[in-house]
PDB file of N, CA and C in Angstrom:
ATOM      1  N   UNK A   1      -3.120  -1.726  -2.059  1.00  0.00           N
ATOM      2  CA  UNK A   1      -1.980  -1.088  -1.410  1.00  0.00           C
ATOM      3  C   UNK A   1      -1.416  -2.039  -0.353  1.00  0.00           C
ATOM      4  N   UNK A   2      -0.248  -2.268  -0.183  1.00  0.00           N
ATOM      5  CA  UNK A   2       0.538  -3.203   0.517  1.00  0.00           C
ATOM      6  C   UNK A   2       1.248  -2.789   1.985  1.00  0.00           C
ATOM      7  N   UNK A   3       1.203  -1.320   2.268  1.00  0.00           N
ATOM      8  CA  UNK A   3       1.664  -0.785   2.958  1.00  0.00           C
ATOM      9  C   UNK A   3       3.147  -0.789   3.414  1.00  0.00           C
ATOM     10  N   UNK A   4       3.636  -0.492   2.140  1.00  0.00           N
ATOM     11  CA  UNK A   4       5.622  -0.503   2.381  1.00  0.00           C
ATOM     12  C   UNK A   4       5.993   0.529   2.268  1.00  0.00           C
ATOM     13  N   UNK A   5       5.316   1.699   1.373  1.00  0.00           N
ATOM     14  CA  UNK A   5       5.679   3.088   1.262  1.00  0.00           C
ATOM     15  C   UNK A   5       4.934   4.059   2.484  1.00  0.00           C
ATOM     16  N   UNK A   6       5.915   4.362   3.240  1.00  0.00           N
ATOM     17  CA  UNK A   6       5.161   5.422   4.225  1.00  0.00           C
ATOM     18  C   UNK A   6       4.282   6.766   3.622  1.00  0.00           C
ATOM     19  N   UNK A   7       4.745   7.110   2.723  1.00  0.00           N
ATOM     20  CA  UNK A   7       3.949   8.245   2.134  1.00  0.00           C
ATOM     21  C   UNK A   7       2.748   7.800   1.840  1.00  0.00           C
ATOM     22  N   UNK A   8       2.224   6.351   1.374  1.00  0.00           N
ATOM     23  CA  UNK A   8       0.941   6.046   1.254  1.00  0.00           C
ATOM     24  C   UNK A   8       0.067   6.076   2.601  1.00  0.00           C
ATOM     25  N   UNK A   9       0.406   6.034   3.872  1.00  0.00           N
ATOM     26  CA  UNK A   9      -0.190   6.141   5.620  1.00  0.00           C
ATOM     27  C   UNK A   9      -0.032   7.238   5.825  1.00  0.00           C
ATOM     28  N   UNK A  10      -1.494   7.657   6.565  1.00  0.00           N
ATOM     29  CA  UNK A  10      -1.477   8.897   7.394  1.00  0.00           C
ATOM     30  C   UNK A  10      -2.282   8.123   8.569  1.00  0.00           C
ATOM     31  N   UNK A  11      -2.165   9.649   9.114  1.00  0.00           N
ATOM     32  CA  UNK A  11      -2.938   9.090  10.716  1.00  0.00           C
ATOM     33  C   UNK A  11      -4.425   9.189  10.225  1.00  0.00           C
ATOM     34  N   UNK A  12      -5.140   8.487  11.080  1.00  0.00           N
ATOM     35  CA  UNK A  12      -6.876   8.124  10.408  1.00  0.00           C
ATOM     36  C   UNK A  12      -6.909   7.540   9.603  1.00  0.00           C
ATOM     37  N   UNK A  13      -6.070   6.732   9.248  1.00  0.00           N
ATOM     38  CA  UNK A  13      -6.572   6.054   7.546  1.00  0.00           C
ATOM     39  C   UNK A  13      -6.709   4.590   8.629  1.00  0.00           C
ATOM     40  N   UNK A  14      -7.407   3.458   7.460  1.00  0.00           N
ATOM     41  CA  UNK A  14      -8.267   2.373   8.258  1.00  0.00           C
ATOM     42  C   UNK A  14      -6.917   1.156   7.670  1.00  0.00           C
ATOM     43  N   UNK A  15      -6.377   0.443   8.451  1.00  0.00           N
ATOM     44  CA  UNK A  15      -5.397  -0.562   8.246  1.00  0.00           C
ATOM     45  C   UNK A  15      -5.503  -2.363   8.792  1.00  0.00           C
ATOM     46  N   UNK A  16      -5.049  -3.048   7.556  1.00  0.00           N
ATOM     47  CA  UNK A  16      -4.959  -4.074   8.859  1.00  0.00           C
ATOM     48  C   UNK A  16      -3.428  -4.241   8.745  1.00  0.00           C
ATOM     49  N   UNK A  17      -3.022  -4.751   9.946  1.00  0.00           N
ATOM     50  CA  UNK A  17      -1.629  -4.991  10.549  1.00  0.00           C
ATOM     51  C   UNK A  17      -1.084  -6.441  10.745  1.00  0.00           C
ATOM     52  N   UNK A  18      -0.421  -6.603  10.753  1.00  0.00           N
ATOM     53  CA  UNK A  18       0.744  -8.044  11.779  1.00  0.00           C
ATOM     54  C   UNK A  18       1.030  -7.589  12.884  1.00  0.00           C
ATOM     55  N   UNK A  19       0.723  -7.945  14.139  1.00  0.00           N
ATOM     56  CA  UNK A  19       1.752  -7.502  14.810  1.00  0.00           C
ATOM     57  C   UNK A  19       2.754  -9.020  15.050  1.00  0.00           C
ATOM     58  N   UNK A  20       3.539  -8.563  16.143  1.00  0.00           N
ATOM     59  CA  UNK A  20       4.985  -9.177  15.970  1.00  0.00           C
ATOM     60  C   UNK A  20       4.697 -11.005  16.083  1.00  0.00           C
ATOM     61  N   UNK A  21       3.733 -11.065  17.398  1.00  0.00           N
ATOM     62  CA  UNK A  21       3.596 -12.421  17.547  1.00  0.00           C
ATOM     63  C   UNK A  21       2.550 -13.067  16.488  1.00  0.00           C
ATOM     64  N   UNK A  22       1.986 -12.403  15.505  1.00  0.00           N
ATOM     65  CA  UNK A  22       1.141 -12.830  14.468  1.00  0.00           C
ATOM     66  C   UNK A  22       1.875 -13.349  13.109  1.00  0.00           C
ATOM     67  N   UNK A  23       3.251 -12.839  13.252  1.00  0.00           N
ATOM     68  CA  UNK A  23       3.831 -13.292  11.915  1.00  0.00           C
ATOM     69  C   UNK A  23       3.878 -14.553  11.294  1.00  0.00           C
ATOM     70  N   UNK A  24       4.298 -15.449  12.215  1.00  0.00           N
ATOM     71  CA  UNK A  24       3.892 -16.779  11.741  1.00  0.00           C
ATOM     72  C   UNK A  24       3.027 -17.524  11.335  1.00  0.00           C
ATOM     73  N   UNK A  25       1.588 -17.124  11.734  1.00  0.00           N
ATOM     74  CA  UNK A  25       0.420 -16.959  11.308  1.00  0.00           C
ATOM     75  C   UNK A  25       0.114 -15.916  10.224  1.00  0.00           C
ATOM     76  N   UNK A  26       0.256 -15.008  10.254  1.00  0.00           N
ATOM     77  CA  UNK A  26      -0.125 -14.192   9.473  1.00  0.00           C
ATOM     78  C   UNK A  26      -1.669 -13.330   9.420  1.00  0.00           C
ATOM     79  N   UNK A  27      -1.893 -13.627  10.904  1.00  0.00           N
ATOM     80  CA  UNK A  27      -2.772 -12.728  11.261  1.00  0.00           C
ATOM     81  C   UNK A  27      -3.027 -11.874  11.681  1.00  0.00           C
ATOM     82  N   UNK A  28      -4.068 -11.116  10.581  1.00  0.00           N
ATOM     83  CA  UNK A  28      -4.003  -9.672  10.452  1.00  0.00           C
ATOM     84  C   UNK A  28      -5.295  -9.148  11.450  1.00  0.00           C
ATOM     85  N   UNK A  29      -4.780  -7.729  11.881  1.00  0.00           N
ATOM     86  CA  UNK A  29      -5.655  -6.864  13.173  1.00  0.00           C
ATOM     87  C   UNK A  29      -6.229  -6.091  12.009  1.00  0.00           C
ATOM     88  N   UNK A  30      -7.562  -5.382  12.401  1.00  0.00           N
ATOM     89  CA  UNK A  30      -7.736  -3.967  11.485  1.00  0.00           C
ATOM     90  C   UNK A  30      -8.162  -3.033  12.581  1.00  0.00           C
ATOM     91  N   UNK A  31      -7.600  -1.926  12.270  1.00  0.00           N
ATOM     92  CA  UNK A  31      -7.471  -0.644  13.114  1.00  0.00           C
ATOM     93  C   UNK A  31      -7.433   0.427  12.244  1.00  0.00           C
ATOM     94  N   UNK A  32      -7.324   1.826  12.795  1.00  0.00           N
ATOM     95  CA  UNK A  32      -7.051   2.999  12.628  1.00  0.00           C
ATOM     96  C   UNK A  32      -5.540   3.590  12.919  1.00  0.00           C
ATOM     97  N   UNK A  33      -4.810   3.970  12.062  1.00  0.00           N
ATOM     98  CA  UNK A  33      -3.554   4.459  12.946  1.00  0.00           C
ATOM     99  C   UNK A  33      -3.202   5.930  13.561  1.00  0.00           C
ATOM    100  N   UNK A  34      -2.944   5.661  14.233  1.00  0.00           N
ATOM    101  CA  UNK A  34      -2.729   6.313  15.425  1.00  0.00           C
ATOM    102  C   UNK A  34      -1.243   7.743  14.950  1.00  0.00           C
ATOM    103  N   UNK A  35      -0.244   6.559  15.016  1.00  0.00           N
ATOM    104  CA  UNK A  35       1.706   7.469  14.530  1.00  0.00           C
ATOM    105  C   UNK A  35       1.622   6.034  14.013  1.00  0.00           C
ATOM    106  N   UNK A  36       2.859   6.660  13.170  1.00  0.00           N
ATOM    107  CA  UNK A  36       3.523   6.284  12.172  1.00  0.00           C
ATOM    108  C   UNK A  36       5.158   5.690  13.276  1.00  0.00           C
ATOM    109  N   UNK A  37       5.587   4.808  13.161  1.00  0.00           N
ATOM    110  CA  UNK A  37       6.934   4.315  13.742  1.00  0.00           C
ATOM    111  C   UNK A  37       7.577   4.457  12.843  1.00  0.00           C
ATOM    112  N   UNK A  38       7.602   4.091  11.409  1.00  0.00           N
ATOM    113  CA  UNK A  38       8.705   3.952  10.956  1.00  0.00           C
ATOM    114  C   UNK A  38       9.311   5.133   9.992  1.00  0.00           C
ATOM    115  N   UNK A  39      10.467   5.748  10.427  1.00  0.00           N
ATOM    116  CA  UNK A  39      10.954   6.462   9.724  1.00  0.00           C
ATOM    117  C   UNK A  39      11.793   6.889   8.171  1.00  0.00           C
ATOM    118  N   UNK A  40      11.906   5.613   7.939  1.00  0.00           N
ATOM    119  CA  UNK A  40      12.421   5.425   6.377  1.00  0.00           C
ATOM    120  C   UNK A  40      11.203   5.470   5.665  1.00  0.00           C
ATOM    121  N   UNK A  41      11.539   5.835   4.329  1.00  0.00           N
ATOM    122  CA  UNK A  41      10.455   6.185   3.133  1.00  0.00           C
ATOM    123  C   UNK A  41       9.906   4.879   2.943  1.00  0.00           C
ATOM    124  N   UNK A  42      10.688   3.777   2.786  1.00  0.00           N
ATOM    125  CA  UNK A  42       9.841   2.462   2.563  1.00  0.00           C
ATOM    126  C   UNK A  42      10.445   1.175   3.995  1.00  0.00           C
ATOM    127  N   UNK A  43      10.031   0.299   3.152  1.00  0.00           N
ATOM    128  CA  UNK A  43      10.403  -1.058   4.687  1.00  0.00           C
ATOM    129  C   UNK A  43       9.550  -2.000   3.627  1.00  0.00           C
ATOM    130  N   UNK A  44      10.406  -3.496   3.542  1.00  0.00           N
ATOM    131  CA  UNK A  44      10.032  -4.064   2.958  1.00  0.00           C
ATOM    132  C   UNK A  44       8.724  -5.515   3.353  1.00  0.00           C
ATOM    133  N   UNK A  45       8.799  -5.059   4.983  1.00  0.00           N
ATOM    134  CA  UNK A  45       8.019  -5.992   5.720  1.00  0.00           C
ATOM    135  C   UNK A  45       6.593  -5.106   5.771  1.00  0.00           C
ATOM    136  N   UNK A  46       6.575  -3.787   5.727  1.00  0.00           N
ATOM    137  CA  UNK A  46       5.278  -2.599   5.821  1.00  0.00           C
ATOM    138  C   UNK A  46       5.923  -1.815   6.975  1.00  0.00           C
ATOM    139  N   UNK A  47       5.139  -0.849   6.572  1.00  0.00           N
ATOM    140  CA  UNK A  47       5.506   0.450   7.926  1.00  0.00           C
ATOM    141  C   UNK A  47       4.852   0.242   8.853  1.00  0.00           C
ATOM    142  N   UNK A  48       5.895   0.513  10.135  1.00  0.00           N
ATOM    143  CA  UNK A  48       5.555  -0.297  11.584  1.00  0.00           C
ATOM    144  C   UNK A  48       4.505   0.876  12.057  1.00  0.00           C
ATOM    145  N   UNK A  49       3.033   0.810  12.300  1.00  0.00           N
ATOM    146  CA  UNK A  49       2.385   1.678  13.105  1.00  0.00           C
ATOM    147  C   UNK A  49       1.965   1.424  14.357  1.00  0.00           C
ATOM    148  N   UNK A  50       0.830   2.694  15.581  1.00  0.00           N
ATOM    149  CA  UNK A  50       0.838   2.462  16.087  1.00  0.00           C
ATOM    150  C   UNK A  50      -1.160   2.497  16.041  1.00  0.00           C
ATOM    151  N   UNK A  51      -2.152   1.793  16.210  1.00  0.00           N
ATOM    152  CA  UNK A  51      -3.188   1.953  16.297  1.00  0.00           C
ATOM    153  C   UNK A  51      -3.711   2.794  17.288  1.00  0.00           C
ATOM    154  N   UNK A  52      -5.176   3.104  17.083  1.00  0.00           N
ATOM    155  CA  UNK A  52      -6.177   3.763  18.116  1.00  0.00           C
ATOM    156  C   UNK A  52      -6.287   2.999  19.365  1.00  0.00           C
ATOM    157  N   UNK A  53      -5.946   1.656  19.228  1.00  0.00           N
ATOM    158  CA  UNK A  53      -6.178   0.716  20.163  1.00  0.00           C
ATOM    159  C   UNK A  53      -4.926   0.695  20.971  1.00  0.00           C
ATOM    160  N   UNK A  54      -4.136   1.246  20.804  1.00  0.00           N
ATOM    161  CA  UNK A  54      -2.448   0.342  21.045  1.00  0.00           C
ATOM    162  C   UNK A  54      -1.774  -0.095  20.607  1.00  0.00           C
ATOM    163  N   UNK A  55      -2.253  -1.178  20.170  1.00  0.00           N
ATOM    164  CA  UNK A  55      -1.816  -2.523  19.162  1.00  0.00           C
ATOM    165  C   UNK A  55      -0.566  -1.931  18.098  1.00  0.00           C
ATOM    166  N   UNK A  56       0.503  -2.186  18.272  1.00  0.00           N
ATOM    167  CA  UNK A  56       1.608  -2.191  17.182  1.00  0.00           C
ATOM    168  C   UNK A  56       1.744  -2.668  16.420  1.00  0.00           C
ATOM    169  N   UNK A  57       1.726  -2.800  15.179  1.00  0.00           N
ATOM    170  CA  UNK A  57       2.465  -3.613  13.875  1.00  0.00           C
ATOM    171  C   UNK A  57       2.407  -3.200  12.686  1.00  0.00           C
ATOM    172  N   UNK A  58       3.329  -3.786  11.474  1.00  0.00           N
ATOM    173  CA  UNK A  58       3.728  -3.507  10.421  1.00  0.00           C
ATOM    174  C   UNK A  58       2.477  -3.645   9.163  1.00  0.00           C
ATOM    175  N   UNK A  59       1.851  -2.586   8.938  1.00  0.00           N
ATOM    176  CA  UNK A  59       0.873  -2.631   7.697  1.00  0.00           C
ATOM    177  C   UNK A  59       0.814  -3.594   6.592  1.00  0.00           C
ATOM    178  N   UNK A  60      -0.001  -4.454   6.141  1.00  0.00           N
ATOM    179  CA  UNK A  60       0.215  -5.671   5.418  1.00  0.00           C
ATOM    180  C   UNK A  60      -0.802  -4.990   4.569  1.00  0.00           C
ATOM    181  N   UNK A  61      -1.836  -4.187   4.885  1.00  0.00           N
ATOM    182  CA  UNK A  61      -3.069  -3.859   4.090  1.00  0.00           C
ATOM    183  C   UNK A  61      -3.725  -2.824   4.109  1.00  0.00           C
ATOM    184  N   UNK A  62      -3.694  -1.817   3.270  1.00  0.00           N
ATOM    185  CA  UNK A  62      -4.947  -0.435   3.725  1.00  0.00           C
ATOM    186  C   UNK A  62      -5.877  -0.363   2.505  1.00  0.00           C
ATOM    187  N   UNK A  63      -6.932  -0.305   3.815  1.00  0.00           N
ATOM    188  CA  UNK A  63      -8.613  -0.160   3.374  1.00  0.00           C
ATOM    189  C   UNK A  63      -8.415   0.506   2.558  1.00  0.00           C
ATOM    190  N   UNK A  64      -9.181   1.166   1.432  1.00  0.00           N
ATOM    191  CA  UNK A  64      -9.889   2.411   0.848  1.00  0.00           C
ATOM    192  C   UNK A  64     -11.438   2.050   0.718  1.00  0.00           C
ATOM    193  N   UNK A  65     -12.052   2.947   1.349  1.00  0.00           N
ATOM    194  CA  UNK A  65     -13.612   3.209   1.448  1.00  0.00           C
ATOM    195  C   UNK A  65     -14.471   3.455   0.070  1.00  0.00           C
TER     196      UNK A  65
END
């Protein structure tokens, strides 16, 4: 799962992210999310969340256990 369709994220599910200053790198956080930011059904960069931690950014990857 790539995390571009918001209907695939809920809150509690296990993610890793970009946030903004990681893009160029492309390094990814893993967290829990928290809310959901982005309001359109899809986004072609990933849906922008917000973690347990704080940490903001656009879903590049979700776990399944």
């Amino acid at each position: 799962m790539d995390g571009t369709k918001r209907d695939e994220i809920r809150v509690g599910l296990k993610v890793k992210v970009v946030q903004k200053q990681d893009q160029s790198t492309g390094r990814l956080t893993l967290g829990v999310v928290q809310d959901i930011l982005t309001n359109s059904a899809t986004h072609p960069h990933g849906i922008k969340v917000r973690l347990e931690t704080g940490t903001v950014g656009r879903v590049k990857e979700i776990i399944r256990e």
